[in-house]
PDB file of N, CA and C in Angstrom:
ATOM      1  N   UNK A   1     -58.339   8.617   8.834  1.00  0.00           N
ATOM      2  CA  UNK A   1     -57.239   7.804   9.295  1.00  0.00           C
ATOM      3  C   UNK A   1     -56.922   8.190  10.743  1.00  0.00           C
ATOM      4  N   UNK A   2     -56.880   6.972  11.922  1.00  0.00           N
ATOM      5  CA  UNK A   2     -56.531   7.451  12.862  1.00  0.00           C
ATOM      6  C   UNK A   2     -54.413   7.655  13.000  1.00  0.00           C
ATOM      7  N   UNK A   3     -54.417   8.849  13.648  1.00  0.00           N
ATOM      8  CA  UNK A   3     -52.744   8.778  13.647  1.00  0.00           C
ATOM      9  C   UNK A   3     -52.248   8.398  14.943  1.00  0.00           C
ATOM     10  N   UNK A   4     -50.822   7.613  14.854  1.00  0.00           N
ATOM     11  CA  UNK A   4     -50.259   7.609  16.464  1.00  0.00           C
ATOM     12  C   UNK A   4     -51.136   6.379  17.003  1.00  0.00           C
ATOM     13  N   UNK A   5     -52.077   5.605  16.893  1.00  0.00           N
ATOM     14  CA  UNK A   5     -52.728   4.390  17.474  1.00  0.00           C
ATOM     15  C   UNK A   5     -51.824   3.555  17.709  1.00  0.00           C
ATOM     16  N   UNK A   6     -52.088   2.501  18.400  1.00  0.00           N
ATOM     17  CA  UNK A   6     -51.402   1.354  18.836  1.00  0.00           C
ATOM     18  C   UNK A   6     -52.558  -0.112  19.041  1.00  0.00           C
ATOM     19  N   UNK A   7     -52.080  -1.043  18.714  1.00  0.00           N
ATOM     20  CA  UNK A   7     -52.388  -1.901  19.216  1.00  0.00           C
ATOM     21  C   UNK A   7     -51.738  -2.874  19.915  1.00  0.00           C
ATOM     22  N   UNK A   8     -52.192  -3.391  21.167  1.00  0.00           N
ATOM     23  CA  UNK A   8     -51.928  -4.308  22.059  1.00  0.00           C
ATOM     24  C   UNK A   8     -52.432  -5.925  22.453  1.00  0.00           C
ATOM     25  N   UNK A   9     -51.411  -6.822  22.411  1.00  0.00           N
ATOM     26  CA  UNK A   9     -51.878  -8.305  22.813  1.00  0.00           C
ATOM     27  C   UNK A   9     -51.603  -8.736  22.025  1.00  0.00           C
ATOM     28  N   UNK A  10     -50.599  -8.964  20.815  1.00  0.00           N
ATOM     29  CA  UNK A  10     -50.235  -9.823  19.838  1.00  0.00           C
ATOM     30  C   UNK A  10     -49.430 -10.544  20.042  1.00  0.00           C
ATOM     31  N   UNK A  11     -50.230 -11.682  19.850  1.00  0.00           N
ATOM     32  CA  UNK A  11     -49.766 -13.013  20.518  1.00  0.00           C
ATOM     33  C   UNK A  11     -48.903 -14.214  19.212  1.00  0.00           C
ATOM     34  N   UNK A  12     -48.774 -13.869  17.867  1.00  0.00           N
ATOM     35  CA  UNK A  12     -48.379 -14.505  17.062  1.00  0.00           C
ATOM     36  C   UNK A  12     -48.256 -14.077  15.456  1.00  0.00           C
ATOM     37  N   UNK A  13     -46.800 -14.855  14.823  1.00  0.00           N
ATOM     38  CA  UNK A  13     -46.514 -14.411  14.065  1.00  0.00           C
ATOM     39  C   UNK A  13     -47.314 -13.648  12.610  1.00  0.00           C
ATOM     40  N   UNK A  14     -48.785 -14.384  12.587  1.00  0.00           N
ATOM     41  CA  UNK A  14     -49.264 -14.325  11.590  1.00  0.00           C
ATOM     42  C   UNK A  14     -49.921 -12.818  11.604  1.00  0.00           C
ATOM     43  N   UNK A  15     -50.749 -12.870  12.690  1.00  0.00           N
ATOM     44  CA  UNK A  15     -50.834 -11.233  13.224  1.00  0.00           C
ATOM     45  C   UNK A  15     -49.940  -9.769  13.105  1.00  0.00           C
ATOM     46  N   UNK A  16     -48.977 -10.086  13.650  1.00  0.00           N
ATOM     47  CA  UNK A  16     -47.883  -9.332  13.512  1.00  0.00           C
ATOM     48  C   UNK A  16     -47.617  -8.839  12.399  1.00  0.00           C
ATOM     49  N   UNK A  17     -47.700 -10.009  11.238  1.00  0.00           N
ATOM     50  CA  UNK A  17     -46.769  -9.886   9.825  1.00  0.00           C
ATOM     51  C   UNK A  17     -48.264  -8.995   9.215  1.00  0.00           C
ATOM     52  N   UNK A  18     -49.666  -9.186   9.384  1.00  0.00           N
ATOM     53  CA  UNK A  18     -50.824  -8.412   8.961  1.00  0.00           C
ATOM     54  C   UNK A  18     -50.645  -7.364   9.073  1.00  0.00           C
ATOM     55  N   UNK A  19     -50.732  -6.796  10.322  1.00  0.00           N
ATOM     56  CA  UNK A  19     -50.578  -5.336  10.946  1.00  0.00           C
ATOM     57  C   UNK A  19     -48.662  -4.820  10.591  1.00  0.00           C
ATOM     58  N   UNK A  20     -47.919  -5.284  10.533  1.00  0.00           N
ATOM     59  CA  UNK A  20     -46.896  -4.611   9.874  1.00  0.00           C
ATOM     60  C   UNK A  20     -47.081  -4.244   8.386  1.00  0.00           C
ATOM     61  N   UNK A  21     -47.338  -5.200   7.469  1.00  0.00           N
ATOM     62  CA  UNK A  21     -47.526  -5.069   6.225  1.00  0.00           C
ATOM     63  C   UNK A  21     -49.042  -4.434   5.690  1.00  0.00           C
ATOM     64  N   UNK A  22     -49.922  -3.898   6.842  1.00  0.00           N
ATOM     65  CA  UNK A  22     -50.589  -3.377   6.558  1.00  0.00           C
ATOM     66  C   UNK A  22     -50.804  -2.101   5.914  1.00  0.00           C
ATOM     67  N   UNK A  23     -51.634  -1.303   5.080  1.00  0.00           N
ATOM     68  CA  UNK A  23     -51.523  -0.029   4.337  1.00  0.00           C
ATOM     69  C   UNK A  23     -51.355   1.187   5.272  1.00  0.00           C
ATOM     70  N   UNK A  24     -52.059   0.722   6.220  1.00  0.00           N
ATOM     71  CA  UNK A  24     -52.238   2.105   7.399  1.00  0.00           C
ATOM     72  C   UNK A  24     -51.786   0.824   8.350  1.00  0.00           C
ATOM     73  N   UNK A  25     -50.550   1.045   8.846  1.00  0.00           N
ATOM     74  CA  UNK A  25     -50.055   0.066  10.494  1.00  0.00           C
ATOM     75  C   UNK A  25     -49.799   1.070  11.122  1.00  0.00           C
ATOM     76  N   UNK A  26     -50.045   0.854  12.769  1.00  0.00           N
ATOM     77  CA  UNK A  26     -50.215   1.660  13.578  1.00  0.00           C
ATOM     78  C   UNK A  26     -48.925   2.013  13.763  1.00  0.00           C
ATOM     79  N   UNK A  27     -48.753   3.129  14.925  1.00  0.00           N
ATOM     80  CA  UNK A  27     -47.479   3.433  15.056  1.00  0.00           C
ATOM     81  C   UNK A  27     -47.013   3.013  16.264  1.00  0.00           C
ATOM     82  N   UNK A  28     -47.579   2.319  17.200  1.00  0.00           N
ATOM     83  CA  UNK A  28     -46.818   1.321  17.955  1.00  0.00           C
ATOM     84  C   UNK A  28     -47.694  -0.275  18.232  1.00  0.00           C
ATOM     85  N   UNK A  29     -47.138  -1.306  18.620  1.00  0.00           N
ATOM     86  CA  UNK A  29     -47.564  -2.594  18.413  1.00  0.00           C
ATOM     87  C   UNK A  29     -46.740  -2.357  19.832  1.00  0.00           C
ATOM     88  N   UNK A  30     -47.805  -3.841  21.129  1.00  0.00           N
ATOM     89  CA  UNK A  30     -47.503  -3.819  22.321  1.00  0.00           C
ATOM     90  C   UNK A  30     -47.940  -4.901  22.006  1.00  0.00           C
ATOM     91  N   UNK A  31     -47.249  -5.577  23.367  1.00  0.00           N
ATOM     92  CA  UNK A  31     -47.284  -6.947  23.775  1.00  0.00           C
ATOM     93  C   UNK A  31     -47.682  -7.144  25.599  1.00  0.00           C
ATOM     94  N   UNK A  32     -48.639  -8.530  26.006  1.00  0.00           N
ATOM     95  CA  UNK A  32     -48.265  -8.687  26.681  1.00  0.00           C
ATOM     96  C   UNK A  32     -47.369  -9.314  27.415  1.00  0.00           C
ATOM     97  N   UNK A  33     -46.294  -9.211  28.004  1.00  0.00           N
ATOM     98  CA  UNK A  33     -45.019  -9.928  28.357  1.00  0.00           C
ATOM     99  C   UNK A  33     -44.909 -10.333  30.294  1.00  0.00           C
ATOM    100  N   UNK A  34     -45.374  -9.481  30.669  1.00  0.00           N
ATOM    101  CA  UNK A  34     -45.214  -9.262  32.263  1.00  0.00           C
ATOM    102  C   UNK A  34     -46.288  -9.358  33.142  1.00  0.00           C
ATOM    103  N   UNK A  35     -47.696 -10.102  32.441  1.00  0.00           N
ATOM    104  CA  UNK A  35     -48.851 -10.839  33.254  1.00  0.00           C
ATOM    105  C   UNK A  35     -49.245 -11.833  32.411  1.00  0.00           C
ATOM    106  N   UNK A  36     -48.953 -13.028  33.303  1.00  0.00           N
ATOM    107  CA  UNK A  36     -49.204 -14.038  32.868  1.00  0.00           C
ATOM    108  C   UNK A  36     -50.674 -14.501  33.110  1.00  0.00           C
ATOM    109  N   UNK A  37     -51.154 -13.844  33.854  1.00  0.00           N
ATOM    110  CA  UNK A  37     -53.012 -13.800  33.964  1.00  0.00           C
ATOM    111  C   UNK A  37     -53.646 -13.647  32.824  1.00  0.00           C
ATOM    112  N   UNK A  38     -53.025 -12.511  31.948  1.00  0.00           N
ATOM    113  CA  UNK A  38     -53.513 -12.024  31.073  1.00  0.00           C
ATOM    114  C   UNK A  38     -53.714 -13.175  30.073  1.00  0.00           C
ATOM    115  N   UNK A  39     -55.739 -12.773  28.588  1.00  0.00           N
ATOM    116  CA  UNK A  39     -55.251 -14.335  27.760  1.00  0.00           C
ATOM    117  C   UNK A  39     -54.160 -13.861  26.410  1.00  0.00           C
ATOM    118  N   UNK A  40     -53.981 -12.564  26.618  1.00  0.00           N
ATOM    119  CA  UNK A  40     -52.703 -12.306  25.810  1.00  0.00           C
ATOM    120  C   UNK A  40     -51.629 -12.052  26.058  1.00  0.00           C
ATOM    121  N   UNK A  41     -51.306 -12.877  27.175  1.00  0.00           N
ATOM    122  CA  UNK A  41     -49.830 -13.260  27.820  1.00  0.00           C
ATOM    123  C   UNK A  41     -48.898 -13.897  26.572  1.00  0.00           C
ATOM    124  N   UNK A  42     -47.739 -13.817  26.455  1.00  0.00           N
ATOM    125  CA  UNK A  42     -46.776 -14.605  25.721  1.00  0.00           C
ATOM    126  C   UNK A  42     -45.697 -14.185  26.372  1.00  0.00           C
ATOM    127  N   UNK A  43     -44.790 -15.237  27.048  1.00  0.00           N
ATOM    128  CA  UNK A  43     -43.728 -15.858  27.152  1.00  0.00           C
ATOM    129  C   UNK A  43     -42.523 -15.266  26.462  1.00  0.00           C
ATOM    130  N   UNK A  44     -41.867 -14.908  26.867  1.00  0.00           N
ATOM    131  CA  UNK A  44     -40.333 -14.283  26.339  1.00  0.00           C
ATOM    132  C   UNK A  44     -39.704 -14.498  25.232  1.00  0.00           C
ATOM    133  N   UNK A  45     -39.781 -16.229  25.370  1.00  0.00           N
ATOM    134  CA  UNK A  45     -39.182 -16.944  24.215  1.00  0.00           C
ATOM    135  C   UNK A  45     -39.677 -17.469  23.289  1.00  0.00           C
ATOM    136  N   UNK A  46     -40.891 -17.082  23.422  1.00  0.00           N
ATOM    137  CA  UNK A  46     -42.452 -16.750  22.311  1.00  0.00           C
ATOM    138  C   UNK A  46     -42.290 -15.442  21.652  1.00  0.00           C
ATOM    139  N   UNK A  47     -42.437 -14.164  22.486  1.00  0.00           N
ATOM    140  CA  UNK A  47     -41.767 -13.412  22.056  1.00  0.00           C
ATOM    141  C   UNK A  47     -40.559 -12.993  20.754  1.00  0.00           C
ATOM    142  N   UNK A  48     -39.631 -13.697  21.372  1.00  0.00           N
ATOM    143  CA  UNK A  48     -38.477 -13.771  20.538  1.00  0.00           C
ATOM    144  C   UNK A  48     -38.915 -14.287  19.093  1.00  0.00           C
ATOM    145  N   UNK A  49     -39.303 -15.703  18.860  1.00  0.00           N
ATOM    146  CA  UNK A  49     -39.738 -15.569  17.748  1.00  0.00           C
ATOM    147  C   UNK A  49     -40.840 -14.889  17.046  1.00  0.00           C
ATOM    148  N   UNK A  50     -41.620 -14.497  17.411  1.00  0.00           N
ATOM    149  CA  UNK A  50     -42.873 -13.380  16.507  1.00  0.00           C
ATOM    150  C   UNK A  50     -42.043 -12.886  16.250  1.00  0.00           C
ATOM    151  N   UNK A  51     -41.161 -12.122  16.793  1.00  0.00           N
ATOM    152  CA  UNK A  51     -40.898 -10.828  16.229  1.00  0.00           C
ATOM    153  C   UNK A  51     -39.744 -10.511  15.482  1.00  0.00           C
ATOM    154  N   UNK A  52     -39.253 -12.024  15.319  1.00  0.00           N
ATOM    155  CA  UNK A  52     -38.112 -12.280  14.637  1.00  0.00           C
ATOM    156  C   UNK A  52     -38.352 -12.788  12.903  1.00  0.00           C
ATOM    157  N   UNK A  53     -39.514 -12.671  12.937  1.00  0.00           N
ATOM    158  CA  UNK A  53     -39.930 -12.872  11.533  1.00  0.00           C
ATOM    159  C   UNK A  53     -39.976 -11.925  10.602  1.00  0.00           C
TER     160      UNK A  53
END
C-alpha cells in the first residue's frame, strides 16, 4: 500500500465520488484551478459543484 499519495486533475463528480469511496483513497486529492492551459483545468464554479457532492 502506498501511504500519504495524492492524486491530481480531477475534473468531475463521478471521479471524485470513486477515489473518495475507494478502499485505499489517497490522502490528498488536488485540483487544477489556477491554469487554464492545463486539460485538467476546471473553473471555480465547476469546482464548487464536484465537490459538493
Amino acid at each position: 500500500m502506498i501511504k500519504g499519495c495524492k492524486i491530481c486533475g480531477v475534473k468531475d463528480s463521478d471521479t471524485l465520488n470513486y477515489i473518495i469511496n475507494h478502499p485505499h483513497p489517497p490522502k490528498f486529492i488536488g485540483f487544477i484551478c489556477n491554469y487554464p492551459k492545463s486539460s485538467r483545468y476546471v473553473e471555480l464554479n465547476s469546482l464548487k459543484k464536484i465537490i459538493k457532492c
